[in-house]
Protein backbone atom coordinates (compact mmCIF):
# COMPACT_ATOMS: atom_id res chain seq x y z
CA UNK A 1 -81.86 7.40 -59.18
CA UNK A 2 -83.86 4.58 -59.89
CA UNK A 3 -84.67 3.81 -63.68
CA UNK A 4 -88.58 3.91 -64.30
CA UNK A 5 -89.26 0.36 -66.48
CA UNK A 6 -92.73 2.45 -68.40
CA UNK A 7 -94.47 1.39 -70.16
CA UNK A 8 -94.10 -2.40 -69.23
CA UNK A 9 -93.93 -4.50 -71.52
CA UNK A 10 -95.53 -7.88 -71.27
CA UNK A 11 -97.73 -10.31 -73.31
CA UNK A 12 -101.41 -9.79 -72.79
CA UNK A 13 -101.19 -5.89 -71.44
CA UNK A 14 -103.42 -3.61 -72.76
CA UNK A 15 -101.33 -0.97 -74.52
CA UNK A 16 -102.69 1.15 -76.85
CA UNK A 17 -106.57 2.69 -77.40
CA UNK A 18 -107.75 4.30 -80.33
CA UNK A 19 -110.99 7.03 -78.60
CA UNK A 20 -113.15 8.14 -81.21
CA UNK A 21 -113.45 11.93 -81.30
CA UNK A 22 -115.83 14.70 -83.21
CA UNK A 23 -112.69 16.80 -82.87
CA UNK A 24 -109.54 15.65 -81.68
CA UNK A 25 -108.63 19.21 -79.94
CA UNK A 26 -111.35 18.90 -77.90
CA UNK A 27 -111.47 15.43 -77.07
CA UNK A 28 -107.15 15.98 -75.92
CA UNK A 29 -108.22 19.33 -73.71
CA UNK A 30 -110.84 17.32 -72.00
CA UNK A 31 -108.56 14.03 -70.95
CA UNK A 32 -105.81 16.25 -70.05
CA UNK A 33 -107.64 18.43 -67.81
CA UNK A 34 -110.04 15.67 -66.13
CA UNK A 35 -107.39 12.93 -66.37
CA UNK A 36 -104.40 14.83 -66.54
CA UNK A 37 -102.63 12.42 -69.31
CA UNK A 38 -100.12 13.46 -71.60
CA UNK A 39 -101.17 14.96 -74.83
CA UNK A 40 -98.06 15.04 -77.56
CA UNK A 41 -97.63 14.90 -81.30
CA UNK A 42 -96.19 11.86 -83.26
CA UNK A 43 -94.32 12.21 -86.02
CA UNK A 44 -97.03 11.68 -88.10
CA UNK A 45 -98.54 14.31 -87.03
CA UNK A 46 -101.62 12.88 -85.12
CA UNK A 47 -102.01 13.55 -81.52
CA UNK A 48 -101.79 11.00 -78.76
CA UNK A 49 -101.82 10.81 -75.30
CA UNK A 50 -100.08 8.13 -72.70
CA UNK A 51 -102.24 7.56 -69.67
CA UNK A 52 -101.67 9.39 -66.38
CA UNK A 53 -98.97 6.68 -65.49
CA UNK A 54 -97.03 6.29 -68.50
CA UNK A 55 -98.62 2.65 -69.27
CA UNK A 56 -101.37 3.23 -71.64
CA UNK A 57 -100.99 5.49 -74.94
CA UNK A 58 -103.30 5.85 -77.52
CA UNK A 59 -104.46 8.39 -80.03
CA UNK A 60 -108.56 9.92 -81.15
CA UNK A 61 -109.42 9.44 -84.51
CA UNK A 62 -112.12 11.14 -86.60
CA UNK A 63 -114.93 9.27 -88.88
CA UNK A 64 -115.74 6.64 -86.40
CA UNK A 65 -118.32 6.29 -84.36
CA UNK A 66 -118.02 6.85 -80.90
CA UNK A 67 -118.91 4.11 -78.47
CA UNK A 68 -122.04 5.28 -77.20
CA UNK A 69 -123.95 1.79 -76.02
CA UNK A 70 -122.12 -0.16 -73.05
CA UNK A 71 -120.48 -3.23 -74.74
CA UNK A 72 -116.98 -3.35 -73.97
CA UNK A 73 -116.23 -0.51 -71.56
CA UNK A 74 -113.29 1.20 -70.42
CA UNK A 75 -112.38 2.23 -66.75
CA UNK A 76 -109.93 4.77 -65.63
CA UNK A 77 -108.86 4.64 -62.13
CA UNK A 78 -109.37 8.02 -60.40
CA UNK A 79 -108.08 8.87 -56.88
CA UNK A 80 -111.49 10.40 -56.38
CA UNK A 81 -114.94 9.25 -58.09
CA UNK A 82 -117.00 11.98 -57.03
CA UNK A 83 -114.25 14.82 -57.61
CA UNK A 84 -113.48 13.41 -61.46
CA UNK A 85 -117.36 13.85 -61.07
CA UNK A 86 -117.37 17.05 -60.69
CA UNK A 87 -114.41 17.77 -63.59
CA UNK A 88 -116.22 15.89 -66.09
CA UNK A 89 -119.05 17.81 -66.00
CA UNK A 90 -117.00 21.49 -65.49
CA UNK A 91 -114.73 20.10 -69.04
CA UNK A 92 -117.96 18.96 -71.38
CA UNK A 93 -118.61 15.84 -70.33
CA UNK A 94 -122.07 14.18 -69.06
CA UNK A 95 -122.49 11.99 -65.98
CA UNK A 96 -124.78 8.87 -67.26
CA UNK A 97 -124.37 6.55 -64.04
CA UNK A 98 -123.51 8.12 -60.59
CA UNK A 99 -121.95 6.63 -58.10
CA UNK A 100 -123.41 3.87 -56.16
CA UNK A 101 -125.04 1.95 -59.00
CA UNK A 102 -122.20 -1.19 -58.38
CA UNK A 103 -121.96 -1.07 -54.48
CA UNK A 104 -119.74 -2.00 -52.91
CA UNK A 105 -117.20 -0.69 -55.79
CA UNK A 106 -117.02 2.46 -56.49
CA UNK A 107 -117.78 3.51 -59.78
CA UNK A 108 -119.70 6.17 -62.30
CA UNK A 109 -119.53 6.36 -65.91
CA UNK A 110 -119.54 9.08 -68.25
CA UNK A 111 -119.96 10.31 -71.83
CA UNK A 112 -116.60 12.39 -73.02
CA UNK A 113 -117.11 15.46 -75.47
CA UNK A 114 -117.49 12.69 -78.37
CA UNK A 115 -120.28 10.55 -76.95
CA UNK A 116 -117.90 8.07 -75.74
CA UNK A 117 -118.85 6.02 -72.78
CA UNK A 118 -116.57 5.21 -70.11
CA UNK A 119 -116.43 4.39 -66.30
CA UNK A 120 -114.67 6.10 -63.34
CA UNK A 121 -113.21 3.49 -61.22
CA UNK A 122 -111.82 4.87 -57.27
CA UNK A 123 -109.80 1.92 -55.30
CA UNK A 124 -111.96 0.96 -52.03
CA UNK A 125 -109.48 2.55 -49.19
């Protein structure tokens, strides 16, 4: 059995995001169900979440506003844009750029229960 290496470590990686959230419950329900990441507790007490790979964790916090103009903005790579599409919407969320928009990549972006913006991102076959 091979040994998995997660999360890498290495200088420069993006490792940890802090989401703002309205309520944390709901913000956790909808990543795990439209994303499928990992929803725990930490000993604190707060929840987190690691990405659906292992290589990103992160928690929501309360009393901050969510990020609801495009300035620095967060892709999550998705097997399928237009199914995640479709799961977004079903979970709370709001589709605010459909797909086509960057052509020739394959992209949408979304608002999460919050008001979070964030992009879909599917790998050209």
């Amino acid at each position: 059995m091979e040994k998995s290496n997660h999360p890498t470590i290495a200088n420069g990686k993006i490792c940890y995001l802090e989401i703002p959230a309205l309520d944390v419950i709901i913000s956790a329900n909808f990543y795990k169900k439209v994303f499928g990441w990992h929803i725990r507790e930490r000993s604190d007490g707060m929840i987190a979440f690691d990405d659906g790979v292992g290589e990103v964790s992160g928690t929501w916090v309360v009393g901050r506003p969510p990020s609801t103009e495009v300035g620095l903005l967060i892709y999550i790579m998705v097997d399928s844009v237009s199914s995640v599409i479709r799961s977004v919407v079903t979970h709370g969320g709001k589709i605010v750029q459909d797909i086509g928009i960057d052509d020739p990549e394959i992209t949408a972006r979304f608002i999460d229960p919050a008001g979070n913006i964030l992009g879909l991102y599917q790998e050209p076959s």
